[in-house]
Each structure stands twice: as C-alpha cells, then as structure tokens.
C-alpha atoms as a PDB file:
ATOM      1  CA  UNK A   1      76.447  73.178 132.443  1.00  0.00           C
ATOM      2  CA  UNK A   2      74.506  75.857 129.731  1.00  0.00           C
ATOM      3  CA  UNK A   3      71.240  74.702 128.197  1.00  0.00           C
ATOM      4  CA  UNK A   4      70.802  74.245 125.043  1.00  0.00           C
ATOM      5  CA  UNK A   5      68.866  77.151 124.003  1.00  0.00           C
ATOM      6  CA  UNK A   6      71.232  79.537 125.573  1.00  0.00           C
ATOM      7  CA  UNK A   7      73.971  77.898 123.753  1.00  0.00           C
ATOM      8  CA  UNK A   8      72.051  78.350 120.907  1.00  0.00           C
ATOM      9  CA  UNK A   9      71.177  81.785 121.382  1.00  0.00           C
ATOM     10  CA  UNK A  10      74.265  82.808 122.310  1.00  0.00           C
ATOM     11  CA  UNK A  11      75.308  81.461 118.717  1.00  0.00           C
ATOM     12  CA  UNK A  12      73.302  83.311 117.160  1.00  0.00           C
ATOM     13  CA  UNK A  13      74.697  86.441 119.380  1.00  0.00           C
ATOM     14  CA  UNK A  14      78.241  85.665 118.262  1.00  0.00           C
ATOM     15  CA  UNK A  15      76.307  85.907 114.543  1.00  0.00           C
ATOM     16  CA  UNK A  16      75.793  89.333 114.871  1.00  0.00           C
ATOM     17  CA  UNK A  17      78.382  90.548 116.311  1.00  0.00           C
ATOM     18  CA  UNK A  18      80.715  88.945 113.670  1.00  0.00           C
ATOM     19  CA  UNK A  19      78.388  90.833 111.067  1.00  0.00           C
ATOM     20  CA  UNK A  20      78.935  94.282 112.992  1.00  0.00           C
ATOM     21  CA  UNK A  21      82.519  93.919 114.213  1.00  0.00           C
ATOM     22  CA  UNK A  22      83.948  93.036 110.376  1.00  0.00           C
ATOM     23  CA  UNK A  23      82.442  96.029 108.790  1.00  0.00           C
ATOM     24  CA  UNK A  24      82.963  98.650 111.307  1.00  0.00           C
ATOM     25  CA  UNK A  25      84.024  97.386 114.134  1.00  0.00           C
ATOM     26  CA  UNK A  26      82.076  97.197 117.883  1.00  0.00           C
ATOM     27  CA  UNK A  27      80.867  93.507 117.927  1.00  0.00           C
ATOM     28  CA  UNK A  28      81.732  93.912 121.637  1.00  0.00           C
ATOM     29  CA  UNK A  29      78.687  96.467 122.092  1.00  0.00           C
ATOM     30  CA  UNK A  30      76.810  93.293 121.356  1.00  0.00           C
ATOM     31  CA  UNK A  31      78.420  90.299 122.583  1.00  0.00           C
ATOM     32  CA  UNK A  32      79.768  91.752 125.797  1.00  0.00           C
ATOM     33  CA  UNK A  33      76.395  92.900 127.737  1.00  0.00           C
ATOM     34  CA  UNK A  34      74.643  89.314 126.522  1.00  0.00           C
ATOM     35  CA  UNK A  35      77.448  87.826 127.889  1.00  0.00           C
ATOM     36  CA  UNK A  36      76.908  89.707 131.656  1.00  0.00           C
ATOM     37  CA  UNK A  37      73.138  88.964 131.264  1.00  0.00           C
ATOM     38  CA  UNK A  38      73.091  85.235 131.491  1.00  0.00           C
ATOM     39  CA  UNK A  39      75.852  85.738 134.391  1.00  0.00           C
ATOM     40  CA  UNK A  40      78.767  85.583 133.471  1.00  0.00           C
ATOM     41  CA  UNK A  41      81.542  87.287 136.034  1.00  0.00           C
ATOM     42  CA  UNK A  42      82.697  90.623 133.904  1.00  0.00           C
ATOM     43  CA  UNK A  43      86.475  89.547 133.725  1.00  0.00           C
ATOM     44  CA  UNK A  44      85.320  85.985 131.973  1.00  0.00           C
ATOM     45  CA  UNK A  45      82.553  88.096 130.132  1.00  0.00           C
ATOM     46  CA  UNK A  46      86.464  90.127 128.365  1.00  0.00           C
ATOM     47  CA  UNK A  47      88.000  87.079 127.979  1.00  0.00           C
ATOM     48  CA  UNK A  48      85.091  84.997 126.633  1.00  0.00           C
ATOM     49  CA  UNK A  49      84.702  87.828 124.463  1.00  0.00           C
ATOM     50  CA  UNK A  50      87.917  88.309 122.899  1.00  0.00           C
ATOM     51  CA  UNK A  51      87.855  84.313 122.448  1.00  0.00           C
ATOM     52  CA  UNK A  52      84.993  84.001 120.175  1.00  0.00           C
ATOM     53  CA  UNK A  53      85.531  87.727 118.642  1.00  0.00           C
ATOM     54  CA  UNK A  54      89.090  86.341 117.793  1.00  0.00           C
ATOM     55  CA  UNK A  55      87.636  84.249 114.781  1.00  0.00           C
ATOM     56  CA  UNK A  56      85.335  86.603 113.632  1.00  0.00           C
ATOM     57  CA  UNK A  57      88.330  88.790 112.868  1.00  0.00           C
ATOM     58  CA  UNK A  58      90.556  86.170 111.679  1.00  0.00           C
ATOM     59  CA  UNK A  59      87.942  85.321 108.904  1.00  0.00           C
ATOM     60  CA  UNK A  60      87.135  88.628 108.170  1.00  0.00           C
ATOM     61  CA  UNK A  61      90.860  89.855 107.572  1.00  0.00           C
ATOM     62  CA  UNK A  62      90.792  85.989 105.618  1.00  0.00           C
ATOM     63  CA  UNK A  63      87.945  87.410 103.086  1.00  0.00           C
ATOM     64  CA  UNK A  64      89.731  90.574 102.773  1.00  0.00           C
ATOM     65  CA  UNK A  65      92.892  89.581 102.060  1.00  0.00           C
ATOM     66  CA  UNK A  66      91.941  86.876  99.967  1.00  0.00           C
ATOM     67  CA  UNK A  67      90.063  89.845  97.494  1.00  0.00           C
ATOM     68  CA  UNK A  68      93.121  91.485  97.595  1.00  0.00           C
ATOM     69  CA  UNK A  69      92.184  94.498 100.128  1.00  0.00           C
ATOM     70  CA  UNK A  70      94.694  93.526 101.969  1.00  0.00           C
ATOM     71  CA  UNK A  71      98.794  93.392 101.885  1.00  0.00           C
ATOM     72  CA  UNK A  72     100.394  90.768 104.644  1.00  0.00           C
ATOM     73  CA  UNK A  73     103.731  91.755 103.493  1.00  0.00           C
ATOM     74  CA  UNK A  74     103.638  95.006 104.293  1.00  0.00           C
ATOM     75  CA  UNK A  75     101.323  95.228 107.275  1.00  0.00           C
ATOM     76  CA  UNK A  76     104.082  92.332 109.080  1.00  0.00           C
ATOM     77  CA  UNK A  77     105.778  95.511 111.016  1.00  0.00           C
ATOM     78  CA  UNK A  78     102.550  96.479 112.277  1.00  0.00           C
ATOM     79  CA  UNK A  79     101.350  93.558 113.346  1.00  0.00           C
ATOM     80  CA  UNK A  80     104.537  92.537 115.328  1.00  0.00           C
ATOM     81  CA  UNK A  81     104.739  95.850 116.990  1.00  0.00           C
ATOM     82  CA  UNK A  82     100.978  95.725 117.457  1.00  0.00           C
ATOM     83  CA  UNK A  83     101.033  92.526 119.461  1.00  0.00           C
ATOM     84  CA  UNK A  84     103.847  93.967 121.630  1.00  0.00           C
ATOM     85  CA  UNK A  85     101.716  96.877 122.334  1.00  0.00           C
ATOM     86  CA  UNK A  86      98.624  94.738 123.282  1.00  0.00           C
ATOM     87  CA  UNK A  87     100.612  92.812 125.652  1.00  0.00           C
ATOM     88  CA  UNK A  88     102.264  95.488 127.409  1.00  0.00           C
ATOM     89  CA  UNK A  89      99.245  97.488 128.147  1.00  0.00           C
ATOM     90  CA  UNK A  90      97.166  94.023 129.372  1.00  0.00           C
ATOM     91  CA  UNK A  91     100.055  93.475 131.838  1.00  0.00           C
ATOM     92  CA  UNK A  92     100.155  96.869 133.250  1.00  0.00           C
ATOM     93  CA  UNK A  93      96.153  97.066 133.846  1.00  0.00           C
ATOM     94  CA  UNK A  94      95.810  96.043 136.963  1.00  0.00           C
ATOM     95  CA  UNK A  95      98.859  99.093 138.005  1.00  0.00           C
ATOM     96  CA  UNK A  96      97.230 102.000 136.610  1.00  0.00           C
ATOM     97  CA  UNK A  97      94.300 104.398 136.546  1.00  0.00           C
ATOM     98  CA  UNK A  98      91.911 104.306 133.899  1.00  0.00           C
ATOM     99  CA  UNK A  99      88.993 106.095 134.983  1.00  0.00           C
ATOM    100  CA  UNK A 100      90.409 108.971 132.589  1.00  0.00           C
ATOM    101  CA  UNK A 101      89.652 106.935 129.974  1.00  0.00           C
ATOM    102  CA  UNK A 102      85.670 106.158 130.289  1.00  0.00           C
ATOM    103  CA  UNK A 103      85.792 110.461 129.377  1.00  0.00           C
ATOM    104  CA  UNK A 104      88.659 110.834 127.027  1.00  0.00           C
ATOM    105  CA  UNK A 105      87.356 107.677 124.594  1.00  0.00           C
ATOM    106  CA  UNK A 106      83.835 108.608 124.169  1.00  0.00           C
ATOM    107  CA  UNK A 107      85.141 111.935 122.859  1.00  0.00           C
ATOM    108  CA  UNK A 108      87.273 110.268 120.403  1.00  0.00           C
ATOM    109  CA  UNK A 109      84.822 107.933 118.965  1.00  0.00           C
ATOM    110  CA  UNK A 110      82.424 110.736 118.721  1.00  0.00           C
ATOM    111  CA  UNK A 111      84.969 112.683 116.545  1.00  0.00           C
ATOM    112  CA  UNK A 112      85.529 109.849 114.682  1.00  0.00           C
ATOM    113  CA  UNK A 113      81.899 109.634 113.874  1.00  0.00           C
ATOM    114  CA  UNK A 114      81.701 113.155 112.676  1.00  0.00           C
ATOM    115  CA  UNK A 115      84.629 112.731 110.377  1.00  0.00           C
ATOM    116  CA  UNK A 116      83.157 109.650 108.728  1.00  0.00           C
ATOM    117  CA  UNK A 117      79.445 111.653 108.549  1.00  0.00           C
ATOM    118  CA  UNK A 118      81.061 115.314 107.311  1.00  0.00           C
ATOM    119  CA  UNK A 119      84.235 114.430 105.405  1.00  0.00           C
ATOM    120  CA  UNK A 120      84.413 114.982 101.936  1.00  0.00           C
ATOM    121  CA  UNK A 121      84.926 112.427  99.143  1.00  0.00           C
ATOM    122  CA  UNK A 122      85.102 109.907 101.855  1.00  0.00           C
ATOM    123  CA  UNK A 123      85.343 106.627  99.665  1.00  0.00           C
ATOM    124  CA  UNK A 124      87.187 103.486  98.217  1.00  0.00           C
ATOM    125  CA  UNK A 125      89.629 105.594  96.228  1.00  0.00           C
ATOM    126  CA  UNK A 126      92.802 105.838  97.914  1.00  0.00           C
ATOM    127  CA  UNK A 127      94.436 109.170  98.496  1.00  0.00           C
ATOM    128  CA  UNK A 128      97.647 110.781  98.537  1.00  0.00           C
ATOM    129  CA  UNK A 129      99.262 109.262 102.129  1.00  0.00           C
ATOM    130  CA  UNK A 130     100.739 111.703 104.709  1.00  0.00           C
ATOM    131  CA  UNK A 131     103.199 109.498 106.409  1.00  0.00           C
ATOM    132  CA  UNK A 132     105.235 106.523 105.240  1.00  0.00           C
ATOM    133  CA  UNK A 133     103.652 103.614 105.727  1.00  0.00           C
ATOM    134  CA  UNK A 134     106.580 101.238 106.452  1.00  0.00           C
ATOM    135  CA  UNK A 135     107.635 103.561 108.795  1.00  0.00           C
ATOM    136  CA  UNK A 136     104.724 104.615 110.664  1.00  0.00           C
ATOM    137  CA  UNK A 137     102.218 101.975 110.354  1.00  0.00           C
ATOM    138  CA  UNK A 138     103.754 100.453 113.125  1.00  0.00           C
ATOM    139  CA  UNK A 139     103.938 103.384 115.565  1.00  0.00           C
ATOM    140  CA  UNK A 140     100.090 102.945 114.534  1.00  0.00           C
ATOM    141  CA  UNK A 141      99.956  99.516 115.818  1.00  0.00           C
ATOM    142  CA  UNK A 142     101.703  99.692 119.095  1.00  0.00           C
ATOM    143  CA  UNK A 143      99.606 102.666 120.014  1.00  0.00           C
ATOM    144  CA  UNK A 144      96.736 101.820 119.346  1.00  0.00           C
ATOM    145  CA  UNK A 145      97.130  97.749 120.736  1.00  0.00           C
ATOM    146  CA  UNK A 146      99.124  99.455 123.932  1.00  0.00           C
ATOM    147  CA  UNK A 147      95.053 100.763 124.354  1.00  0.00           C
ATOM    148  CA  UNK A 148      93.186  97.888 123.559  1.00  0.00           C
ATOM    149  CA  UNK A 149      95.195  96.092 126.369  1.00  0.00           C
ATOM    150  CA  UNK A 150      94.794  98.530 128.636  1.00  0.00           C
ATOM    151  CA  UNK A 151      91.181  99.396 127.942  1.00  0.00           C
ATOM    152  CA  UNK A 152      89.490  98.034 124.117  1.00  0.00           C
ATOM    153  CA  UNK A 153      86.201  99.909 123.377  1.00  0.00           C
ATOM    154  CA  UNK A 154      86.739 101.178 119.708  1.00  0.00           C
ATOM    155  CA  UNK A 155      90.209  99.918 118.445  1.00  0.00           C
ATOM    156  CA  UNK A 156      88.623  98.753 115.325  1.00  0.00           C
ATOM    157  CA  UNK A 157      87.961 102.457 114.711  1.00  0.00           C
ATOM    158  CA  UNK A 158      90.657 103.806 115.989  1.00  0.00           C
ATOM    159  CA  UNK A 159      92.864 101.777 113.417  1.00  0.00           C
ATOM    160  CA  UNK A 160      90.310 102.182 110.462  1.00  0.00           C
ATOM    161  CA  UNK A 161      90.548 105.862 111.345  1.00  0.00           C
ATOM    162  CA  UNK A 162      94.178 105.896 111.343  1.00  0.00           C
ATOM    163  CA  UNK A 163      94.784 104.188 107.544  1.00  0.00           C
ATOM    164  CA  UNK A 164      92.760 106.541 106.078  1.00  0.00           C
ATOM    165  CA  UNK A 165      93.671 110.143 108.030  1.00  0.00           C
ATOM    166  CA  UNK A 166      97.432 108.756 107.860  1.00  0.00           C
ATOM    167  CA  UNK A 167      98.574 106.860 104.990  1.00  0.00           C
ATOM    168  CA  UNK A 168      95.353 107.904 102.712  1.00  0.00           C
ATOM    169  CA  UNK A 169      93.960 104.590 102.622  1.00  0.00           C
ATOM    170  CA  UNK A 170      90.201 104.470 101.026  1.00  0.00           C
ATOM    171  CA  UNK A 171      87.361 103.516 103.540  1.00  0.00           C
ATOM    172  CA  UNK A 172      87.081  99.405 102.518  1.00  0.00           C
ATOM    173  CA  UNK A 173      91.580  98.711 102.670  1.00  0.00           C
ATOM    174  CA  UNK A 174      91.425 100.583 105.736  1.00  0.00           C
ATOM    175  CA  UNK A 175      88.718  98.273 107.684  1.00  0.00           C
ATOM    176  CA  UNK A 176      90.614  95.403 105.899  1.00  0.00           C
ATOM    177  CA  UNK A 177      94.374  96.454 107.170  1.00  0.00           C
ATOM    178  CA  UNK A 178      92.098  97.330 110.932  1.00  0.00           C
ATOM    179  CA  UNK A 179      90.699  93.845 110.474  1.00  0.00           C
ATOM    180  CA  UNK A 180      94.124  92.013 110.882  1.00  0.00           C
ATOM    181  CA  UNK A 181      95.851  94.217 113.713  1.00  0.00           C
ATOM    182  CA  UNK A 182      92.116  93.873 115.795  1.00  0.00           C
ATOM    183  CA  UNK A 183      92.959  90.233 115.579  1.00  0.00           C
ATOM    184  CA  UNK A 184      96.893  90.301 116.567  1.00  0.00           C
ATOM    185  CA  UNK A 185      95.947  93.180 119.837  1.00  0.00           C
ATOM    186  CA  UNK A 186      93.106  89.994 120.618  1.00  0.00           C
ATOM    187  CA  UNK A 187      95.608  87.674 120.516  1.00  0.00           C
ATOM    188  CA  UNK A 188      97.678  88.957 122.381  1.00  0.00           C
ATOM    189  CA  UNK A 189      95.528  89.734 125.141  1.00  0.00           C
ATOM    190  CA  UNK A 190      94.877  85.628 125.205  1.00  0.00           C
ATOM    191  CA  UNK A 191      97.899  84.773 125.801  1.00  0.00           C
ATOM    192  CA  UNK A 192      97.068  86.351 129.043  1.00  0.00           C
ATOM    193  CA  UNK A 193      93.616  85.342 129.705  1.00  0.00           C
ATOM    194  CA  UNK A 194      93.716  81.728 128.592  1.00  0.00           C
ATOM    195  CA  UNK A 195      96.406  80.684 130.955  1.00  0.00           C
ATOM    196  CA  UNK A 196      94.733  82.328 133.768  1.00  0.00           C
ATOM    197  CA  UNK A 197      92.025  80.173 133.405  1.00  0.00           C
ATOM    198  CA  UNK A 198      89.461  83.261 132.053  1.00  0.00           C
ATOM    199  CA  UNK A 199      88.218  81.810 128.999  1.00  0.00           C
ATOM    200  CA  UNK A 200      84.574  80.705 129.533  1.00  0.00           C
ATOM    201  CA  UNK A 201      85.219  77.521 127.021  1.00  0.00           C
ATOM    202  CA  UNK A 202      81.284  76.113 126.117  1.00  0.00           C
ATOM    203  CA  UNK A 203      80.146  79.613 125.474  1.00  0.00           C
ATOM    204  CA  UNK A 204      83.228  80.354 123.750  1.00  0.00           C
ATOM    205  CA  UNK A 205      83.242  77.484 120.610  1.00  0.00           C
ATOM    206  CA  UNK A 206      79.072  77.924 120.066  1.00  0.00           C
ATOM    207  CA  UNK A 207      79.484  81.916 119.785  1.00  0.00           C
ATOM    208  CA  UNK A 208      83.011  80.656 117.699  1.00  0.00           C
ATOM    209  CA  UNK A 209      81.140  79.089 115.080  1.00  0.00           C
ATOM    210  CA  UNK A 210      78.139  82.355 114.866  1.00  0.00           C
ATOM    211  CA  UNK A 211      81.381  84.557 114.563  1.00  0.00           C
ATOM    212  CA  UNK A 212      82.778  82.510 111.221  1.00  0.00           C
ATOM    213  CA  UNK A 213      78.947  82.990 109.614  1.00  0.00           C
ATOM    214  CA  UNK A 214      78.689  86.208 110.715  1.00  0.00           C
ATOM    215  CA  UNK A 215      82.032  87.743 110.100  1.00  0.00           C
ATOM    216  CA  UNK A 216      82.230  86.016 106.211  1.00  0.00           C
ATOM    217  CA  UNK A 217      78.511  87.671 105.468  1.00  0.00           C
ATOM    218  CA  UNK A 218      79.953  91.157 107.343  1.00  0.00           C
ATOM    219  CA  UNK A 219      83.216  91.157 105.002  1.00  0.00           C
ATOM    220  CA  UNK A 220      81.545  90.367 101.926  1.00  0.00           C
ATOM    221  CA  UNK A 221      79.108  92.649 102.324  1.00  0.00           C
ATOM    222  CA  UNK A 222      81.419  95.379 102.884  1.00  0.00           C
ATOM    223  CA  UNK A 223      83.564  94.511 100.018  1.00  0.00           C
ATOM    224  CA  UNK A 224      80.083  94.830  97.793  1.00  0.00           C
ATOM    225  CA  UNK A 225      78.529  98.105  98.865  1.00  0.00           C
ATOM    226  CA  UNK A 226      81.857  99.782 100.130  1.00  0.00           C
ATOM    227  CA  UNK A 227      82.394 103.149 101.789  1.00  0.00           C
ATOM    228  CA  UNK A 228      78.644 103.378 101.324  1.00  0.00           C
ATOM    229  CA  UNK A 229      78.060 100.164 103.487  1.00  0.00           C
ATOM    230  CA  UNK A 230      80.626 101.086 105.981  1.00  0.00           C
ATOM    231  CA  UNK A 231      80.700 104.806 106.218  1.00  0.00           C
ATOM    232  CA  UNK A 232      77.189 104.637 108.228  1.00  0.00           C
ATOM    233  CA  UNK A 233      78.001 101.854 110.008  1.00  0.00           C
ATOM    234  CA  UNK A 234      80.694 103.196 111.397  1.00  0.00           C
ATOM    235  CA  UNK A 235      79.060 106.438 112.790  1.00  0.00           C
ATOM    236  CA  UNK A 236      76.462 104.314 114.257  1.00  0.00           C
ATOM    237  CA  UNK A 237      78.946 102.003 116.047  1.00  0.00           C
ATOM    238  CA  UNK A 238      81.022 104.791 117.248  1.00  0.00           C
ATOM    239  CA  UNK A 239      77.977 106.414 118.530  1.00  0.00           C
ATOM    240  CA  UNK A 240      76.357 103.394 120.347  1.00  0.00           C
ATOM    241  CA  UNK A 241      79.967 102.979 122.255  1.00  0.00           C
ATOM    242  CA  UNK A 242      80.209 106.464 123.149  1.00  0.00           C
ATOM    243  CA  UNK A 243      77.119 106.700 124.836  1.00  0.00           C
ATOM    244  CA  UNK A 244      77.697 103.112 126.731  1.00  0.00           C
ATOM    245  CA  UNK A 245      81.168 105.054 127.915  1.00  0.00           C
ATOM    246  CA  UNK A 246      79.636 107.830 128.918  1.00  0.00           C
ATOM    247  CA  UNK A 247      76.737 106.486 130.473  1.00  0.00           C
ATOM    248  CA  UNK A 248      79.277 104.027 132.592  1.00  0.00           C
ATOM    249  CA  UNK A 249      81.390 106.733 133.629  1.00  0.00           C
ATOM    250  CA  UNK A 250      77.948 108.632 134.802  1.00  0.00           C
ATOM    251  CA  UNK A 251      77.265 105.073 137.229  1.00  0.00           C
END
C-alpha cells in the first residue's frame, strides 16, 4: 500500500511529464527515474510508465485533432502499421542485443537537436513534401514503433522529425500527427505488459489523472506559441535523453 503523499506526488509527477511529453516529447525523462526512486522494480517502472503516459498522449493527440492539426483519415495506415511495428519489436526484446543502441540513439537525438536549433525557416508553415504521404507514412510508423518496442527513448522525436524532413509537415502538425502514433506504439506495448501482470495499478490511475491536466495545458500551449514553443523544447528534450543514454551506456 502507497501513502498518500507519494500518491500525491507522484500525481503531480505524471503533471509534468504530460506537459513535456505533448509538446516535444520525453515525459519518460521525468516519470521514469521518479518511478525507480520510490522503488519500483525497472520492468514495472516501463510498464507503469507507458500506462499513465498512455493518456497523456491520447488527450494530447484529442486537443490536436480537435483544432484541426490533425487528419485521422489519413494517418489510419500509419497507425495500423505502427501498432504492428510496436508489437513485433516488444516480442522480440528479450532475443536480441541492444547494447548497440544506448550509442547509436544518443547520436540521433543529438542530430535531431541540431536540426531543430540550425535549420532554416523552421516553422508552422508547411512545406513542399518529399515523399507521398499515403504511401510512406506508414513505412514511418512501423519503423519507428518496431524501435519503441524494442527500445523507446525518443520516438516522439523521431516521428516529429520524420513529418517534417519527409512529407514537409510544419513544426506544430508534425508533433500533432507524432502525438497519435506515440499513443498506438504505447498501446501496443500494453497489450504485452498488462497481461503479464507489469502494470503497477495505484501508481498508475493517480499519475493517469496528472497526465490528462498536464498533457491538455502541454497541447494548448503548443498550439498558442507554435514552432517557437516547441522548437526549444525539443532541443532541450533531445539533449537531456542523450546524455541519460550516454551516461547509461558509460555505467
């Protein structure tokens, strides 16, 4: 049985990260090491995790869509072939090396930073795409969920980074459309962890109900300042989890 105060505190927790992970992604660079502090094993700690996180990004992609950043219709493919993704690459885990990965990722998210920082007219506006959308969009999606079931730090960015390199999305529709496919590569991963009994329930509803504050404020505000809001935000997340990564791989 928690005590009150951590339950409360870990609310609060599930507050910020919401905030965080709805603008730029990361919430798990918050939510994850609180979560190992007050003792929870590191396995419950991921699934706990993805549990609350799960309604932060539901509501956020919710706000989103419902200001018309975002397109369900279109984004369908993606998700499906997102979700497949997820799930494959949480089922084969436990039967592969990933130690390349605490190296390879950092190095990614650090690039990803110095795009967002250097590139020019970096904005709102959208631009002229590179690939077909319909078509590609979902090779996006299984890609990038194949990694966040296999590993997770940074898929947020990853997918914001891939609307607006590949189909010339402008900075604010590209967190919304990464938003939405964050959620389906969480939900898949559930479908493993609840079953096996991972989920970490008392800790999971309080931090729940910080993540739908959290997440609505974090969307809204990013819908009112924009690429502005978000472009920093980003770099700074991206930053933060490199460094963790790195400093991990160095233990």
């Amino acid at each position: 049985m928690f005590e009150i105060e951590l339950l409360v505190l870990l609310g609060f927790v599930g507050m910020a990260a919401g905030f965080v992970d709805a603008i730029a992604g990361g919430g798990g660079l918050i939510a994850l090491p609180v979560l190992l502090s007050v003792g929870v094993s590191p396995v419950a700690a991921m699934a706990t995790n993805k549990m609350q996180s799960i309604i932060g990004t539901a509501v956020a992609s919710y706000t989103y869509w419902r200001r018309g950043f975002l397109n369900l219709k279109t984004i369908i493919p993606a998700i499906a072939a997102t979700f497949v993704g997820s799930y494959l690459g949480a089922n084969i885990i436990k039967r592969i090396d990933i130690s390349a990965l605490m190296l390879v990722v950092p190095i990614a998210l650090i690039l990803i930073a110095a795009y967002f920082l250097f590139a020019p007219n970096l904005s709102d506006e959208n631009k002229k795409t590179r690939l077909n959308f319909m078509y590609f969009a979902p090779v996006l999606g299984f890609v990038v969920g194949f990694y966040d079931g296999i590993f997770g730090p940074g898929t947020g960015s990853f997918f914001t980074i891939g609307f607006v390199t590949l189909f010339g999305f402008g900075v604010l529709r590209a967190t919304a459309h990464a938003k939405i496919l964050n959620f389906t590569s969480n939900i898949a991963a559930l479908a493993l962890f609840i079953p096996a009994g991972d989920v970490v329930w008392p800790i999971a509803l309080v931090m729940m109900v910080g993540q739908v504050i959290g997440a609505r404020l974090g969307a809204l505000s990013g819908i009112k300042f924009g690429a502005k809001f978000i472009k920093p935000l980003v770099v700074v997340v991206c930053l933060a989890m490199a460094l963790k990564l790195l400093l991990e791989s160095l233990n």
